[in-house]
C-alpha atoms as a PDB file:
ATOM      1  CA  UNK A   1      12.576  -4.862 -27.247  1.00  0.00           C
ATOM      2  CA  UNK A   2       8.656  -4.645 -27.112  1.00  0.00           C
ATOM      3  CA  UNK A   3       7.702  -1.628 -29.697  1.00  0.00           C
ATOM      4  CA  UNK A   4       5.237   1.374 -28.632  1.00  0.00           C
ATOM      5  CA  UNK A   5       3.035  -0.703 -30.858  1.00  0.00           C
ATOM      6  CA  UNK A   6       2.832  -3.949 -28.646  1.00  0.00           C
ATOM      7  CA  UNK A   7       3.122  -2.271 -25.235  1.00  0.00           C
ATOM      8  CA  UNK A   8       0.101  -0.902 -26.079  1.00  0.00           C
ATOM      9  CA  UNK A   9      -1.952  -3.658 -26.980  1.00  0.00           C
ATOM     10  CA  UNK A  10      -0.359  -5.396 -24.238  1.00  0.00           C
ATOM     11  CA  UNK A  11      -1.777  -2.937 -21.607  1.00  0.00           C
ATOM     12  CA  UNK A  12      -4.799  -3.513 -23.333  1.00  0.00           C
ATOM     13  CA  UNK A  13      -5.147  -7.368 -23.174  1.00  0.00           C
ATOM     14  CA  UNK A  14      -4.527  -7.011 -19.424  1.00  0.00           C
ATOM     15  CA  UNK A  15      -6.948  -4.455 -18.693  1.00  0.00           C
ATOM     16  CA  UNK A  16      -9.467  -6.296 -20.782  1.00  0.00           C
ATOM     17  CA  UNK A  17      -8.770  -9.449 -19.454  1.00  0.00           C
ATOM     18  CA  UNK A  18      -7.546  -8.932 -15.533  1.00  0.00           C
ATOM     19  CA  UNK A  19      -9.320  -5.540 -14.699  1.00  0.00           C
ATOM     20  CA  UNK A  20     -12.314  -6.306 -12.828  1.00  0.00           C
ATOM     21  CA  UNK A  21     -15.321  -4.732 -11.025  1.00  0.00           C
ATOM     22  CA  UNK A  22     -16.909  -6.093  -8.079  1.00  0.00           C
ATOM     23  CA  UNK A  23     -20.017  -7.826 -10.518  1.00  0.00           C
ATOM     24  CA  UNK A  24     -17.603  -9.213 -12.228  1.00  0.00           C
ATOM     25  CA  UNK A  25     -16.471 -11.261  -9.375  1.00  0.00           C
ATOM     26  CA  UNK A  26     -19.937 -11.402  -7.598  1.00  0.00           C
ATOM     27  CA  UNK A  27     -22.343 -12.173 -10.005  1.00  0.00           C
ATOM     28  CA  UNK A  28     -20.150 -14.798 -12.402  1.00  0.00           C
ATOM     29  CA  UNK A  29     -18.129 -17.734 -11.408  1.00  0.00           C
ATOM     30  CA  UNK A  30     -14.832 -15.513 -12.410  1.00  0.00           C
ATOM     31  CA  UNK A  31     -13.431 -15.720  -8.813  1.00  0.00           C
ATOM     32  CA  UNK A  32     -13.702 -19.755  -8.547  1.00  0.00           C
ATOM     33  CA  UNK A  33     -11.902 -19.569 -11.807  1.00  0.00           C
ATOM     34  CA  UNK A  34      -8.597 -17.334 -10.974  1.00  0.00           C
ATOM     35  CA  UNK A  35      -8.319 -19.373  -7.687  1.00  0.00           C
ATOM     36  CA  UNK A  36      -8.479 -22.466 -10.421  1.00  0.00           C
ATOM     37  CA  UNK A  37      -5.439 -21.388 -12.272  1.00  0.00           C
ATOM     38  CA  UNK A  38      -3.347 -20.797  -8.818  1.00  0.00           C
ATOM     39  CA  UNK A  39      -4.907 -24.483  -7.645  1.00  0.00           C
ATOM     40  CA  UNK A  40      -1.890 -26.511  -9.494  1.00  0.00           C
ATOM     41  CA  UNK A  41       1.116 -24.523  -9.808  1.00  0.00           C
ATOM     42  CA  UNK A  42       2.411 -21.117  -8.969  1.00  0.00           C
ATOM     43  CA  UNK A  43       1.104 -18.345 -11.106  1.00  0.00           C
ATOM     44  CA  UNK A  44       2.394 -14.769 -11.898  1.00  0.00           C
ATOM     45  CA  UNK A  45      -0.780 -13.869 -13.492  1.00  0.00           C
ATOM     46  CA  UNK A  46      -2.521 -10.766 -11.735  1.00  0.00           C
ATOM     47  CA  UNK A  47      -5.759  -9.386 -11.532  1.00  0.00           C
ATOM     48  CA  UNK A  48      -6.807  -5.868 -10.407  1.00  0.00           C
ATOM     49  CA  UNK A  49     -10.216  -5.593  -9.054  1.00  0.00           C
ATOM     50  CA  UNK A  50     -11.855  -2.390  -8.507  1.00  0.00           C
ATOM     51  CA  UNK A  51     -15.141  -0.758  -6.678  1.00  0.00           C
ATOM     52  CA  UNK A  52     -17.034   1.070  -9.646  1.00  0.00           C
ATOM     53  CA  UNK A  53     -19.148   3.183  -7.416  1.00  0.00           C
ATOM     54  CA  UNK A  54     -15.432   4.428  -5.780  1.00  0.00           C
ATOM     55  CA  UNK A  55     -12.376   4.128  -8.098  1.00  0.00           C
ATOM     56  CA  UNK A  56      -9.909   4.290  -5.132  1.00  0.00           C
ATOM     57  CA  UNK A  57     -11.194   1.022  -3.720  1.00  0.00           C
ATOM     58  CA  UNK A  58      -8.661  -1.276  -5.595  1.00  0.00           C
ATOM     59  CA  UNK A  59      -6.802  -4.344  -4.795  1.00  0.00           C
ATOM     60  CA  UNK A  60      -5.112  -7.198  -6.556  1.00  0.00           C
ATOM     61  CA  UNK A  61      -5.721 -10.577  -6.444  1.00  0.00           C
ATOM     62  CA  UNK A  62      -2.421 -12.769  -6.887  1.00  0.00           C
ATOM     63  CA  UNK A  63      -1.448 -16.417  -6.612  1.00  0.00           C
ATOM     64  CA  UNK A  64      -0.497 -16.596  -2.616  1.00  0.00           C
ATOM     65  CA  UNK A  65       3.093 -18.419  -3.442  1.00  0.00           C
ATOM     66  CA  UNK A  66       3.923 -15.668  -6.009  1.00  0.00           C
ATOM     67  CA  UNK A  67       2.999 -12.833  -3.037  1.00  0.00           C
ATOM     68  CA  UNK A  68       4.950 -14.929  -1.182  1.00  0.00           C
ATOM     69  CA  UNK A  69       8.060 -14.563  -3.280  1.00  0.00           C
ATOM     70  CA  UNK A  70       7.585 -11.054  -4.076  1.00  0.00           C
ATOM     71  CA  UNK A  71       7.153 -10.378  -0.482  1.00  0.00           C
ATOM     72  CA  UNK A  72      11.044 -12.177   0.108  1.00  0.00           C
ATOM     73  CA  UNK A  73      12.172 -10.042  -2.706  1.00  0.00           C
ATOM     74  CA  UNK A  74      11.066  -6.675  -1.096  1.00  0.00           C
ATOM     75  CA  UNK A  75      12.493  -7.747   2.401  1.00  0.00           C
ATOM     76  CA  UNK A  76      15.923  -8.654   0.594  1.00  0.00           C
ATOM     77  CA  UNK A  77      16.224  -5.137  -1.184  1.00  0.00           C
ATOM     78  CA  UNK A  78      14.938  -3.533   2.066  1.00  0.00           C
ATOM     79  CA  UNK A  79      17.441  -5.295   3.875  1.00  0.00           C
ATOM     80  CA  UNK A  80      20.027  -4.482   0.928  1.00  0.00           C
ATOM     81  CA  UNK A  81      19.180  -0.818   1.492  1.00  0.00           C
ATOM     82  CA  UNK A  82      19.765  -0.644   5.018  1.00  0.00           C
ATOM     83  CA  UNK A  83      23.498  -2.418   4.785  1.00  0.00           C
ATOM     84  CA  UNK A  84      24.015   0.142   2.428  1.00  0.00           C
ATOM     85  CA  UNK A  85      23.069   2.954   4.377  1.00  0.00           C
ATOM     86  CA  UNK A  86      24.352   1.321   7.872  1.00  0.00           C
ATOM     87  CA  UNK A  87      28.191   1.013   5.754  1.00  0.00           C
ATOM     88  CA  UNK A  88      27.663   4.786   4.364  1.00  0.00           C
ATOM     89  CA  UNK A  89      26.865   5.834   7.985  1.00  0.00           C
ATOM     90  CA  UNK A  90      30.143   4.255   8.895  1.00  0.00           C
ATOM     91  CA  UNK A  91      32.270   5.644   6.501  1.00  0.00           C
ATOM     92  CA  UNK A  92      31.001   9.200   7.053  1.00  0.00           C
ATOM     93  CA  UNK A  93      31.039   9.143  11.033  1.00  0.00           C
ATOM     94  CA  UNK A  94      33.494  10.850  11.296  1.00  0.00           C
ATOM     95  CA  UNK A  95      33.832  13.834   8.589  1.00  0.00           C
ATOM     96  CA  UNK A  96      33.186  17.243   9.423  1.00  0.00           C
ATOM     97  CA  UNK A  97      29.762  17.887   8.517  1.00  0.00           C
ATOM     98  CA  UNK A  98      30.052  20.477   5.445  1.00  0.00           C
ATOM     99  CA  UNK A  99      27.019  22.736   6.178  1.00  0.00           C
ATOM    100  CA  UNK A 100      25.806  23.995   9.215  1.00  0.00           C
ATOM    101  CA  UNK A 101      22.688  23.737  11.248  1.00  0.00           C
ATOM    102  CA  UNK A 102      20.915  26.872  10.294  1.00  0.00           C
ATOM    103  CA  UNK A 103      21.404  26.213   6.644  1.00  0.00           C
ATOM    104  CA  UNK A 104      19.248  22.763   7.414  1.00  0.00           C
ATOM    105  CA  UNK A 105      16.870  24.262   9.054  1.00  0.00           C
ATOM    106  CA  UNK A 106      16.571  27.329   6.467  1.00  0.00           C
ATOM    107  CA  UNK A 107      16.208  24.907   3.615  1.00  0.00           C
ATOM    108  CA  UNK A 108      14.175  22.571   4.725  1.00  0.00           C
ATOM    109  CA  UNK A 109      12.037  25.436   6.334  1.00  0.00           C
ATOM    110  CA  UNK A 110      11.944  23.924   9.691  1.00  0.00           C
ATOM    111  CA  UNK A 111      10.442  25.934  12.470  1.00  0.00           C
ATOM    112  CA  UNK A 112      13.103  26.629  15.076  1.00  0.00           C
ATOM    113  CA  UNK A 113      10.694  27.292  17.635  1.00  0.00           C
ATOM    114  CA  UNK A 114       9.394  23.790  17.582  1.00  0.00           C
ATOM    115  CA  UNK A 115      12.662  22.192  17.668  1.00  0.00           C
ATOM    116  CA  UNK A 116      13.441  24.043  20.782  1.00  0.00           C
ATOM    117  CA  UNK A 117      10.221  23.048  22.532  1.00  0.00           C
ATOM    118  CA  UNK A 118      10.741  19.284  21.326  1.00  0.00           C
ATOM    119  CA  UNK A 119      14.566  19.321  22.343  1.00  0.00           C
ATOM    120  CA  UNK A 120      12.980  20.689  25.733  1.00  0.00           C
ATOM    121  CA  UNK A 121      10.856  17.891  25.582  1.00  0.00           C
ATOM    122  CA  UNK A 122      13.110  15.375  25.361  1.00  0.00           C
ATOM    123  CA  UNK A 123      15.552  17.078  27.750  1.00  0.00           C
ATOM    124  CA  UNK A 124      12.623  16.436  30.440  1.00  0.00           C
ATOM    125  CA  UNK A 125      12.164  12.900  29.765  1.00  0.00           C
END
């Protein structure tokens, strides 16, 4: 298990070494050379670029095949979630629901007025 210590100067390394501003990318051959290391083989390496006149402008830059992959791996546990939830649905259909309406609506601080209107809405349709 990684110590305090080396997590640390791991986080480091990466934000030296794969945290980049738009010069970085514009003004040096850095881009030719990340698309160099995914040329060959599949890469996990990352690299976060980032607008320095906006901090919020920030994307990543990742070897297409491994975006690939972790694209499959979020549509699996997407997928995985929704079986779950479809085989809770079925097991619960048909309990007795344990609270009532009003307490929903209280605690959630709903406004009953619009639910009417929508309900009205939908009634119309």
């Amino acid at each position: 298990m990684p110590t305090m210590t080396t997590t640390r100067s791991d986080v480091l390394k990466f934000v030296k070494d794969n945290v980049l501003n738009i010069s970085d990318l514009t003004r040096t051959s850095k881009l030719a050379e990340i698309l160099e290391l995914y040329a060959d083989k599949m890469s996990d390496e990352l690299f976060v670029v980032q607008n320095t006149r906006n901090k919020n402008g920030r994307a990543v830059i990742a070897d297409l095949k491994f975006f690939e992959e972790l694209l499959r791996y979020k549509e699996a546990v997407d997928d995985a979630i929704d079986q779950i939830m479809y085989q809770i649905a079925l097991e619960r259909k048909d309990e007795q629901a344990e609270i009532s309406l009003a307490q929903v609506i209280s605690e959630l601080g709903l406004d009953v007025n619009r639910i009417a209107h929508l309900s009205e809405v939908v009634e119309e349709e």
